[in-house]
N, C-alpha and C. Protein backbone atom coordinates (compact mmCIF):
# COMPACT_ATOMS: atom_id res chain seq x y z
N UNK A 1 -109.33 216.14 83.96
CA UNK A 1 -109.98 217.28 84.57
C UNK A 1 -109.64 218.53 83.75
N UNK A 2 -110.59 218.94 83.45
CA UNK A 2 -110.34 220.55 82.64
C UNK A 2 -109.10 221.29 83.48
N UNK A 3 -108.40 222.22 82.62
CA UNK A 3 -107.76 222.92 83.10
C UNK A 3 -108.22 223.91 84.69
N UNK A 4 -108.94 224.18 84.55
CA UNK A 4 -109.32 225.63 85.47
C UNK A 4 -110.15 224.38 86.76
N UNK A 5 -110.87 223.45 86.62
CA UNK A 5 -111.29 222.42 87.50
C UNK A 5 -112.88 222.47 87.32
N UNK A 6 -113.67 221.74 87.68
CA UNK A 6 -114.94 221.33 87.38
C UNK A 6 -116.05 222.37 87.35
N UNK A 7 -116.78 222.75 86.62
CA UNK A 7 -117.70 223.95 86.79
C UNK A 7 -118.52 223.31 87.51
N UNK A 8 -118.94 224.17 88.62
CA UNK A 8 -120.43 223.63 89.20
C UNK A 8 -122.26 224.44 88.03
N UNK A 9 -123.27 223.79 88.70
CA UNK A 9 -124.19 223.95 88.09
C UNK A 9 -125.19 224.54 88.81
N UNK A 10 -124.78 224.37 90.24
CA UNK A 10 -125.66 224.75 90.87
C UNK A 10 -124.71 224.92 92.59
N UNK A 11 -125.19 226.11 93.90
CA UNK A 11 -124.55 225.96 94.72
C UNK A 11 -125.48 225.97 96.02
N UNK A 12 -125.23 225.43 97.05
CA UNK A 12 -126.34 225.55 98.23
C UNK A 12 -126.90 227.19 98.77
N UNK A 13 -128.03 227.51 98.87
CA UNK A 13 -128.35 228.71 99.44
C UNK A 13 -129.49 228.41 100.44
N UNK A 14 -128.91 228.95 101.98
CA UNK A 14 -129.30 227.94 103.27
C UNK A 14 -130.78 229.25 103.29
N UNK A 15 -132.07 228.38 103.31
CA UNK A 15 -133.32 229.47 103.13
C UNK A 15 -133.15 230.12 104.76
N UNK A 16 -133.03 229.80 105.45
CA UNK A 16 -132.90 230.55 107.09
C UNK A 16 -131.91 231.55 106.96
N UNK A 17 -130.28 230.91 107.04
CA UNK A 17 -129.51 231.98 107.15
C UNK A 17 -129.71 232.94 105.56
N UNK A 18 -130.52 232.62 104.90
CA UNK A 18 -130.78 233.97 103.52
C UNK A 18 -131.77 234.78 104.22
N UNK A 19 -132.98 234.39 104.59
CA UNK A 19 -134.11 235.28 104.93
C UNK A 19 -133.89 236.01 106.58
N UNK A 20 -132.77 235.36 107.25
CA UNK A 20 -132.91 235.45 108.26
C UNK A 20 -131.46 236.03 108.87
N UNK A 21 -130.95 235.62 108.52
CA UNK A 21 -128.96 235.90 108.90
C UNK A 21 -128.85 237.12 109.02
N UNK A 22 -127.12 237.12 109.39
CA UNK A 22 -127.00 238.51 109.47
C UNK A 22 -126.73 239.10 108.24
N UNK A 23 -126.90 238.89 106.83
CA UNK A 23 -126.55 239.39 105.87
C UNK A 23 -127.88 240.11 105.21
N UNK A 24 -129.05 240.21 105.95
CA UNK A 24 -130.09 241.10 106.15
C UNK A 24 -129.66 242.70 106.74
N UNK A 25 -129.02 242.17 107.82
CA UNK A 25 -128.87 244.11 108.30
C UNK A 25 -127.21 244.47 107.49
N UNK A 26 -126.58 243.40 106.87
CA UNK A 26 -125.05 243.81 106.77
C UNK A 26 -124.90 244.39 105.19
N UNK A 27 -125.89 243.83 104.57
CA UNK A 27 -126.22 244.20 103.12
C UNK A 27 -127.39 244.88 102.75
N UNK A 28 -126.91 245.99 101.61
CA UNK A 28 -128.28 246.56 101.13
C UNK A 28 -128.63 245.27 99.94
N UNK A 29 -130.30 245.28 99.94
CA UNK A 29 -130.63 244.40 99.38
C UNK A 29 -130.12 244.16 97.66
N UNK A 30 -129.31 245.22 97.16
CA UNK A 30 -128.56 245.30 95.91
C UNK A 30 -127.66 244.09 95.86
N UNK A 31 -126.83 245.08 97.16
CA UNK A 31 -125.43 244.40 97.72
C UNK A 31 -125.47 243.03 98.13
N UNK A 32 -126.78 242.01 98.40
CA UNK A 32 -127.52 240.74 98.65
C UNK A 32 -127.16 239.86 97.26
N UNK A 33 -127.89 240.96 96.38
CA UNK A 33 -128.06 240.15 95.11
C UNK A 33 -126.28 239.81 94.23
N UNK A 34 -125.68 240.85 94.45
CA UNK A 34 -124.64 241.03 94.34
C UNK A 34 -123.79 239.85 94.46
N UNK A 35 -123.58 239.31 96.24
CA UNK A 35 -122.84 238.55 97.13
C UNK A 35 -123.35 236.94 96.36
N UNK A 36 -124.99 237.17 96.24
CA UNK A 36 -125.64 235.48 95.39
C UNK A 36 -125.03 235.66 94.42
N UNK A 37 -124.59 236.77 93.18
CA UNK A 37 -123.92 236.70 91.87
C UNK A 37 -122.96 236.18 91.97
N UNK A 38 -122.05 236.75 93.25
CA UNK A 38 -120.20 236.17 93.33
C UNK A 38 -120.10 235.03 93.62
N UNK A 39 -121.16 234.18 94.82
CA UNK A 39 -121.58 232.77 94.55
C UNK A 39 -121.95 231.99 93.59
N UNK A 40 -122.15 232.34 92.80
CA UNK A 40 -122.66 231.36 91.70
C UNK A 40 -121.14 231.59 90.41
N UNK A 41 -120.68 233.15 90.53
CA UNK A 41 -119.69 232.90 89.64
C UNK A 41 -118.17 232.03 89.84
N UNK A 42 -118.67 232.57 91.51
CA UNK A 42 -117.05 231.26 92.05
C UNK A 42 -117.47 229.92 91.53
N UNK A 43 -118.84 229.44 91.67
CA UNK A 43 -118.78 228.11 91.09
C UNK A 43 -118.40 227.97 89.57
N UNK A 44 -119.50 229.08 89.00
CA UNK A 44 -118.94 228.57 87.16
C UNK A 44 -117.57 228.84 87.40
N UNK A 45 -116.69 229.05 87.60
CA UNK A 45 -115.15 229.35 87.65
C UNK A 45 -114.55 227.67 88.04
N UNK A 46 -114.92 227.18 88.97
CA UNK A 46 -114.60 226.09 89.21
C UNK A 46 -113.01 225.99 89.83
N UNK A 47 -113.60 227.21 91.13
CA UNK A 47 -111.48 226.54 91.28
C UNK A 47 -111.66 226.78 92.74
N UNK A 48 -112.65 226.36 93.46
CA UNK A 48 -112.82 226.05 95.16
C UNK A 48 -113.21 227.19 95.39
N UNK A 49 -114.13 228.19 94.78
CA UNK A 49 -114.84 229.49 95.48
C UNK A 49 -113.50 230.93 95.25
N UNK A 50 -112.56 230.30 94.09
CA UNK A 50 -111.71 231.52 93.58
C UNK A 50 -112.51 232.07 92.60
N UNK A 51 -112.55 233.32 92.62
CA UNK A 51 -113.61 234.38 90.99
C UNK A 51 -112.32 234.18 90.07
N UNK A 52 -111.50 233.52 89.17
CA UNK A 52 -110.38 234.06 88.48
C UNK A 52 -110.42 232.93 87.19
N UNK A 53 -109.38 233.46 86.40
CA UNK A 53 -109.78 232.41 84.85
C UNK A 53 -109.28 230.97 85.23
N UNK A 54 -109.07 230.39 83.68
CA UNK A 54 -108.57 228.89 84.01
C UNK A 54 -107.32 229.34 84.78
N UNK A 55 -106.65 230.16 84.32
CA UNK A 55 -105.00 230.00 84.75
C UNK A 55 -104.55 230.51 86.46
N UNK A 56 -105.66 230.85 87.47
CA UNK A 56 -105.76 231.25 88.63
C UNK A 56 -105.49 232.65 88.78
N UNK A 57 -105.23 233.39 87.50
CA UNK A 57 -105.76 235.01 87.49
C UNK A 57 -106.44 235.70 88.31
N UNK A 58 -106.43 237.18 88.42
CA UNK A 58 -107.54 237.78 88.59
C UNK A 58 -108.65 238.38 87.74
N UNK A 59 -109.74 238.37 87.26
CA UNK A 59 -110.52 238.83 86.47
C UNK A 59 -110.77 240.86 87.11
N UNK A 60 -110.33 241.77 86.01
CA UNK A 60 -110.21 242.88 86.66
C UNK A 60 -112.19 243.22 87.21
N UNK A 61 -112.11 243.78 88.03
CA UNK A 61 -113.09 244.29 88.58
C UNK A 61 -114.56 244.86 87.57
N UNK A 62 -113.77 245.38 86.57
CA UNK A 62 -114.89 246.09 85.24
C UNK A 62 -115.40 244.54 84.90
N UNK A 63 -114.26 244.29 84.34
CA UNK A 63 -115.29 242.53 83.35
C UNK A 63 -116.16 241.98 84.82
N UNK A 64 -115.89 241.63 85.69
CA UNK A 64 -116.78 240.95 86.94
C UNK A 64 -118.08 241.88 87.12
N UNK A 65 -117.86 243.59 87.08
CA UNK A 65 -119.40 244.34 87.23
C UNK A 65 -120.03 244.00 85.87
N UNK A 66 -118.88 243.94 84.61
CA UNK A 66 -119.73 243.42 83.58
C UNK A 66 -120.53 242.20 83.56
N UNK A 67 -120.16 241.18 83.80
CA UNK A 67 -120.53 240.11 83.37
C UNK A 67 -121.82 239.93 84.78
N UNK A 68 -121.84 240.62 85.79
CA UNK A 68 -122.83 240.67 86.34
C UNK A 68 -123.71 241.73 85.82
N UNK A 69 -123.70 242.37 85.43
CA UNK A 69 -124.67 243.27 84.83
C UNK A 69 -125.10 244.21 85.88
N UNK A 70 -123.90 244.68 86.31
CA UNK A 70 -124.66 245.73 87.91
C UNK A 70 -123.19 246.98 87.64
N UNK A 71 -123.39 248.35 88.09
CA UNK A 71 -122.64 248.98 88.09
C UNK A 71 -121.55 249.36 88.80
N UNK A 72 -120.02 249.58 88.67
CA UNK A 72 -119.15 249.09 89.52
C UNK A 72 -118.93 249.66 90.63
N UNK A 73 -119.95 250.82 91.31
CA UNK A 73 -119.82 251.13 92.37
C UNK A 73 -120.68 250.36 93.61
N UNK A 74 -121.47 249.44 92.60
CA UNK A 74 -122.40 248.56 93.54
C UNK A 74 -121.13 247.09 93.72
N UNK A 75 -120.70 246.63 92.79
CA UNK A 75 -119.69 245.83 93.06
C UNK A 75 -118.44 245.94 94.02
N UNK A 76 -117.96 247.23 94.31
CA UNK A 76 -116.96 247.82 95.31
C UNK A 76 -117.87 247.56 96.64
N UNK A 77 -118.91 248.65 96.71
CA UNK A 77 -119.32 248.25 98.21
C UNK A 77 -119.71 246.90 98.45
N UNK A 78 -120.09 246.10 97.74
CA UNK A 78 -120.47 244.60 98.16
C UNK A 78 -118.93 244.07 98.22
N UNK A 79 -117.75 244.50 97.94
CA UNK A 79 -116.69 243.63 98.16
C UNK A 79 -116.14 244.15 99.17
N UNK A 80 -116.49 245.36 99.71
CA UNK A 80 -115.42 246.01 101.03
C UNK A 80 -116.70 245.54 101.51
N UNK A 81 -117.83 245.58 102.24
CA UNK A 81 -118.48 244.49 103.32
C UNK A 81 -118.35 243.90 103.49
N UNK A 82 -118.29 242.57 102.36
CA UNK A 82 -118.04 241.23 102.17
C UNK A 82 -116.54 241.03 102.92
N UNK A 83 -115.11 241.96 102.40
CA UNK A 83 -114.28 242.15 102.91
C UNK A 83 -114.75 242.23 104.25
N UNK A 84 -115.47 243.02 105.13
CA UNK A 84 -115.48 243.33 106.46
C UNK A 84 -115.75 242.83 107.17
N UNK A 85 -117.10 241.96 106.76
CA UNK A 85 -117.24 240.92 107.61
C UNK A 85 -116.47 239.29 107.07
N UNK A 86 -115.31 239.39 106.28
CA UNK A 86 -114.70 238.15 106.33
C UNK A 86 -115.74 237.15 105.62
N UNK A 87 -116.82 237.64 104.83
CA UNK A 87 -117.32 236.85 103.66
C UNK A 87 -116.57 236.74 102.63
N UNK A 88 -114.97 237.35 101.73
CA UNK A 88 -114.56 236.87 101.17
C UNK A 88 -113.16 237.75 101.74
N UNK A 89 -112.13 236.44 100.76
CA UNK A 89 -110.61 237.10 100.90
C UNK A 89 -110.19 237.89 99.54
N UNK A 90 -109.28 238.27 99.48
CA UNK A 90 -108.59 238.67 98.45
C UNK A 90 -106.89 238.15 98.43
N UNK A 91 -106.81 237.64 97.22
CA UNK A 91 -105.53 237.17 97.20
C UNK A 91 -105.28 237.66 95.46
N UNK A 92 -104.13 238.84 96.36
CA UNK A 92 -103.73 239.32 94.69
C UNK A 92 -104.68 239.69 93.89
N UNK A 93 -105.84 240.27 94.24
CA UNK A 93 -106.84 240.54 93.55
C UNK A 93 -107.82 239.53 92.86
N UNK A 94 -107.71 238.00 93.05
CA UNK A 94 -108.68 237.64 93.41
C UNK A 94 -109.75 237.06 94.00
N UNK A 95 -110.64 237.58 94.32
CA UNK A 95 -111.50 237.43 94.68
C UNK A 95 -112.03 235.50 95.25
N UNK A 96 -112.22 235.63 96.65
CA UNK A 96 -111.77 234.12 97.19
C UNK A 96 -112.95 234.35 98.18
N UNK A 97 -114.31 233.29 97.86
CA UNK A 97 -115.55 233.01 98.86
C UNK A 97 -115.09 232.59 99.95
N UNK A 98 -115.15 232.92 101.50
CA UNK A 98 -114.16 232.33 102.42
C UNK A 98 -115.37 231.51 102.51
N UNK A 99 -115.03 229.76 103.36
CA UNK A 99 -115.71 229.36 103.84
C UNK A 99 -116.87 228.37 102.81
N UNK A 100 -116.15 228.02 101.47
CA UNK A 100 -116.71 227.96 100.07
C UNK A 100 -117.17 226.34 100.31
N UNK A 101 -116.31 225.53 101.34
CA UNK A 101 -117.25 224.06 100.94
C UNK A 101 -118.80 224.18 101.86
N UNK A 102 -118.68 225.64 102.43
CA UNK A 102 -120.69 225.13 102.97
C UNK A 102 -121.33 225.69 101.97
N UNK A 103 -120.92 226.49 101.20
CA UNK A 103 -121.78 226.53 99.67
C UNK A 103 -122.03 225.59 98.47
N UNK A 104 -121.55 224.19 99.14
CA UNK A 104 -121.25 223.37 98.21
C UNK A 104 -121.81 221.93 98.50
N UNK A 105 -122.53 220.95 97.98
CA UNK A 105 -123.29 219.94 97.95
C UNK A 105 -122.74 219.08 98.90
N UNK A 106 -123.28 218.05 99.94
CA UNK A 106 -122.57 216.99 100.71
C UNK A 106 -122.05 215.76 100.04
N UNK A 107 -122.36 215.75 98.53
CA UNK A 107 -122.07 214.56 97.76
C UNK A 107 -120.69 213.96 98.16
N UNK A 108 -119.49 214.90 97.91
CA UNK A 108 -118.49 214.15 98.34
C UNK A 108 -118.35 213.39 99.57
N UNK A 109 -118.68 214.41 100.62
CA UNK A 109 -119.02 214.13 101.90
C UNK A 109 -119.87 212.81 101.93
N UNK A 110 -120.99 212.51 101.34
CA UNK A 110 -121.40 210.96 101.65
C UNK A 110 -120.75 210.10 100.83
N UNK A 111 -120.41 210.36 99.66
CA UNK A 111 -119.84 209.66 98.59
C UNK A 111 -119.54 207.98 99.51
N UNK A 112 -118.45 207.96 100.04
CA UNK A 112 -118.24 206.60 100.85
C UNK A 112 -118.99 206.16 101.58
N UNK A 113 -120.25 206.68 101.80
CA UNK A 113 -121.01 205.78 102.48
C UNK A 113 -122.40 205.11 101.41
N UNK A 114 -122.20 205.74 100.19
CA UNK A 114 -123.19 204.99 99.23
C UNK A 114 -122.95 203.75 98.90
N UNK A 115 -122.09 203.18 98.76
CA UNK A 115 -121.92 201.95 97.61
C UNK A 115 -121.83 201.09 99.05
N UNK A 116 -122.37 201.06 100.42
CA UNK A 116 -122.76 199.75 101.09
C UNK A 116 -123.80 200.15 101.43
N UNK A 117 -124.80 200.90 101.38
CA UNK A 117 -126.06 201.12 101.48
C UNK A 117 -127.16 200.80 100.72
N UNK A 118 -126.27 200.62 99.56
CA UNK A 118 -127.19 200.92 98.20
C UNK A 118 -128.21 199.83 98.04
N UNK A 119 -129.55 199.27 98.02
CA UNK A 119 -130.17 198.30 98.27
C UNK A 119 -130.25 197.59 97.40
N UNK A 120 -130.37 196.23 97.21
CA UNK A 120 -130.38 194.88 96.16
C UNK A 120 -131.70 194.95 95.43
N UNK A 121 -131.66 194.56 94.51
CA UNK A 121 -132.20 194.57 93.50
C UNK A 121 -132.80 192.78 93.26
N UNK A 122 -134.10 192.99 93.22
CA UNK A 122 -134.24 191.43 92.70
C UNK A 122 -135.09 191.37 91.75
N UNK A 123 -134.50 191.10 90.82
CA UNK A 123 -135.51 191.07 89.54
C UNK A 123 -136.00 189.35 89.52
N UNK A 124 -137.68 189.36 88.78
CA UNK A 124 -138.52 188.19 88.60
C UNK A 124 -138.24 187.97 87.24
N UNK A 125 -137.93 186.86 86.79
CA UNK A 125 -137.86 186.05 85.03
C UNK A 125 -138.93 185.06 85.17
N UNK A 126 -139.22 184.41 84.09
CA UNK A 126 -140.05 183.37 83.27
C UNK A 126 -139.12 182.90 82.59
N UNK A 127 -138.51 181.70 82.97
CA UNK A 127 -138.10 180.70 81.83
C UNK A 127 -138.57 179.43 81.19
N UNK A 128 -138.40 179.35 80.17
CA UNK A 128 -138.71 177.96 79.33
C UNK A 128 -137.92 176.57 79.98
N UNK A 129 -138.59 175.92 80.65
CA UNK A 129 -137.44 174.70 80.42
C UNK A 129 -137.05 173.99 79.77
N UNK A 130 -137.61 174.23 78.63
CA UNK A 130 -137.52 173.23 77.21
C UNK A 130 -136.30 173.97 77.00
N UNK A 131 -136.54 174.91 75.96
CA UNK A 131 -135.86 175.76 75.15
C UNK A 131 -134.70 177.21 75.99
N UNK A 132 -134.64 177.06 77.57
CA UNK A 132 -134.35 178.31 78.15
C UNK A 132 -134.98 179.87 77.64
N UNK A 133 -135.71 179.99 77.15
CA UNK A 133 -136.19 181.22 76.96
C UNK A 133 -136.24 181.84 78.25
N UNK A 134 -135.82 182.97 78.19
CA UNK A 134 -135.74 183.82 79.39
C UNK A 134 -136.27 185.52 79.36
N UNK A 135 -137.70 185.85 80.13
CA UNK A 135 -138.16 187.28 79.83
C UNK A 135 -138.07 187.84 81.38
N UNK A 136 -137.69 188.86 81.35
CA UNK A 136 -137.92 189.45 82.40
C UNK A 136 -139.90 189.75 82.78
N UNK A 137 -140.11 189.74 84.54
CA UNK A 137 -141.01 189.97 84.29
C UNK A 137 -141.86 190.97 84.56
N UNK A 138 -142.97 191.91 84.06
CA UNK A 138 -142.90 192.87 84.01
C UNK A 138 -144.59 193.08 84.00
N UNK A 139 -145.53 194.50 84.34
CA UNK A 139 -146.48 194.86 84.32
C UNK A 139 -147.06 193.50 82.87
N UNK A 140 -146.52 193.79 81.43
CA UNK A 140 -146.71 193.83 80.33
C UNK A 140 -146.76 192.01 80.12
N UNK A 141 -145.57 191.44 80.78
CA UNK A 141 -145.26 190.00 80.54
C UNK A 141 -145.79 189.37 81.94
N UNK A 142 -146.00 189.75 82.72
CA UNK A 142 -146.36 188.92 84.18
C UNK A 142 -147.50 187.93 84.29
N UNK A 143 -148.34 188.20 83.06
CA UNK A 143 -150.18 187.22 82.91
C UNK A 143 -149.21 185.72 81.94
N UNK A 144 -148.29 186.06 81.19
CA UNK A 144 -147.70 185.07 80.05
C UNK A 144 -147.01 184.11 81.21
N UNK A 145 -147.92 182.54 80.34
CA UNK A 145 -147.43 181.63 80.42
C UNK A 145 -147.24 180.53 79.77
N UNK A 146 -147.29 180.92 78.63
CA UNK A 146 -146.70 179.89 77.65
C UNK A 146 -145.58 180.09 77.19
N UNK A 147 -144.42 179.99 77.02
CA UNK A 147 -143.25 180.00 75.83
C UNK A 147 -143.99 180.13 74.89
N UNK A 148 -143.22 181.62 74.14
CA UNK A 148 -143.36 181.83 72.77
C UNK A 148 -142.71 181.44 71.74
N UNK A 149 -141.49 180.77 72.28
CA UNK A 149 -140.85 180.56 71.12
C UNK A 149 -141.07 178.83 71.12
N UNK A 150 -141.51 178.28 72.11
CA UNK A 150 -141.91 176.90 72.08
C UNK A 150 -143.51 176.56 71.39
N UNK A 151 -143.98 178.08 71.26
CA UNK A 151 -145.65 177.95 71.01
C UNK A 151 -145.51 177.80 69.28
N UNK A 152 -144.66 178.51 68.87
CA UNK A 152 -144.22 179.57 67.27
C UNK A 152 -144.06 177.65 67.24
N UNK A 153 -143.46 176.75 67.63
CA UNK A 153 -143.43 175.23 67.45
C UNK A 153 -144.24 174.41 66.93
N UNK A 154 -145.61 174.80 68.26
CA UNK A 154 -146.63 173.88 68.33
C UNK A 154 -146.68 173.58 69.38
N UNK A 155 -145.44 173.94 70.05
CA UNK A 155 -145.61 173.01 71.35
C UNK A 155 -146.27 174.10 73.01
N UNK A 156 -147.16 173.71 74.10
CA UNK A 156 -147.16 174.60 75.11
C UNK A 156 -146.48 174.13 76.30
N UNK A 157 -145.30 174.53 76.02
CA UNK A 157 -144.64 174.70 77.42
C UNK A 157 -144.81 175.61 78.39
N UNK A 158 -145.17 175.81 79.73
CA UNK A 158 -145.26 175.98 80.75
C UNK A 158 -144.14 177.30 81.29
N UNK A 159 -143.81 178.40 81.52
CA UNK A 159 -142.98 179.33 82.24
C UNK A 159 -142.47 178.92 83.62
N UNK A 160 -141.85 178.98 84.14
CA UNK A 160 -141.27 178.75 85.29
C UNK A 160 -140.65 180.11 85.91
N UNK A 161 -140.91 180.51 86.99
CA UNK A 161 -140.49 181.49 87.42
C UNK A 161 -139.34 181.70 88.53
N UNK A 162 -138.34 182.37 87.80
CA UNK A 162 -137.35 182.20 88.80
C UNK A 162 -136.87 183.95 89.50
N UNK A 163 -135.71 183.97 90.15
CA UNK A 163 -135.63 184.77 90.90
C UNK A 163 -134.04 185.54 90.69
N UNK A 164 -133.68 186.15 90.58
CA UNK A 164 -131.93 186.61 90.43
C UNK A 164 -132.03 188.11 91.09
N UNK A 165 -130.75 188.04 92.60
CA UNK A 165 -130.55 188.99 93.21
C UNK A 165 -129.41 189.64 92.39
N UNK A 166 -129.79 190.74 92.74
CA UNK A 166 -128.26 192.30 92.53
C UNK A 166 -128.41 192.86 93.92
C-alpha cells in the first residue's frame, strides 16, 4: 500500500441531499463548490477523508486555496460553516471530512457477499472424437461440424458437443 493510502478516483455525491439538503440555505453557492472541492481532495489524498500529505501533515491553507483555484477568503468561510455545522473537523490543522465513509462507494461493504453470488458460467465446446480437437463454441464456430484438423487428413469426422460448468 502506498505510503499516504489509496487515492480514490471518484467519490459519491447523493443528487437529493445536493439539490435539496440543507447545504442549499447553509452555503453560498461558491462556498457549495468549495465543500465538492474538499471532497474530492480528501479522496485524492487518500487517508479516510484527511486533506494532509503522505506523512498525515497539514497542507497550509494558501497551497489548499491554491490548488483549488479559489481565493482564500472564500476557503475560510467555507471552513468555519463547514466547521459549524460539523461538516468537517480539524485536527491540528488538518482538515478532516466528518462522516467520510457515506462519501465513499459500498464496494467494501458488499465485497463478502460477491464471491457466493457470482453466477456459473457454462461454456458450449465441439470436440473431435477421433483426434480430441476441442473449439469453443461461438457466434463464428457454432454452424462447424466437421473436424478440421481430421478434414486437413481426409478424413470427416463428426463434432460432438459437450458442456463444461464454472
Amino acid at each position: 500500500m502506498p505510503r499516504g493510502g489509496w487515492k480514490r478516483t471518484w467519490v459519491k455525491l447523493f443528487i437529493g441531499g445536493w439539490l435539496h439538503g440543507s447545504i442549499r440555505w447553509q452555503l453560498e453557492p461558491a462556498e457549495r463548490g468549495t465543500w465538492a472541492d474538499l471532497i474530492a481532495m480528501a479522496g485524492e489524498c487518500g487517508m479516510k477523508g484527511r486533506i494532509c500529505d503522505n506523512d498525515g501533515r497539514a497542507f497550509p491553507i494558501q497551497f489548499i486555496a491554491n490548488q483549488l483555484n479559489i481565493p482564500l477568503e472564500l476557503l475560510g468561510s467555507t471552513i468555519a460553516k463547514c466547521k459549524a455545522e460539523r461538516r468537517i473537523e480539524d485536527d491540528d490543522g488538518v482538515i478532516i471530512i466528518s462522516n467520510w465513509s457515506a462519501y465513499q462507494s459500498e464496494y467494501e461493504r458488499q465485497k463478502k457477499y460477491r464471491g457466493s453470488k457470482e453466477e456459473k458460467v457454462i461454456k458450449r465446446f465441439k470436440e473431435c472424437p477421433e483426434c480430441h480437437y476441442l473449439i469453443e463454441v461461438t457466434r463464428v464456430t457454432e454452424r462447424m461440424e466437421i473436424c478440421p484438423q481430421c478434414n486437413k487428413k481426409g478424413k470427416e469426422v463428426v463434432l460432438v458437443m459437450q458442456e463444461e460448468n464454472r
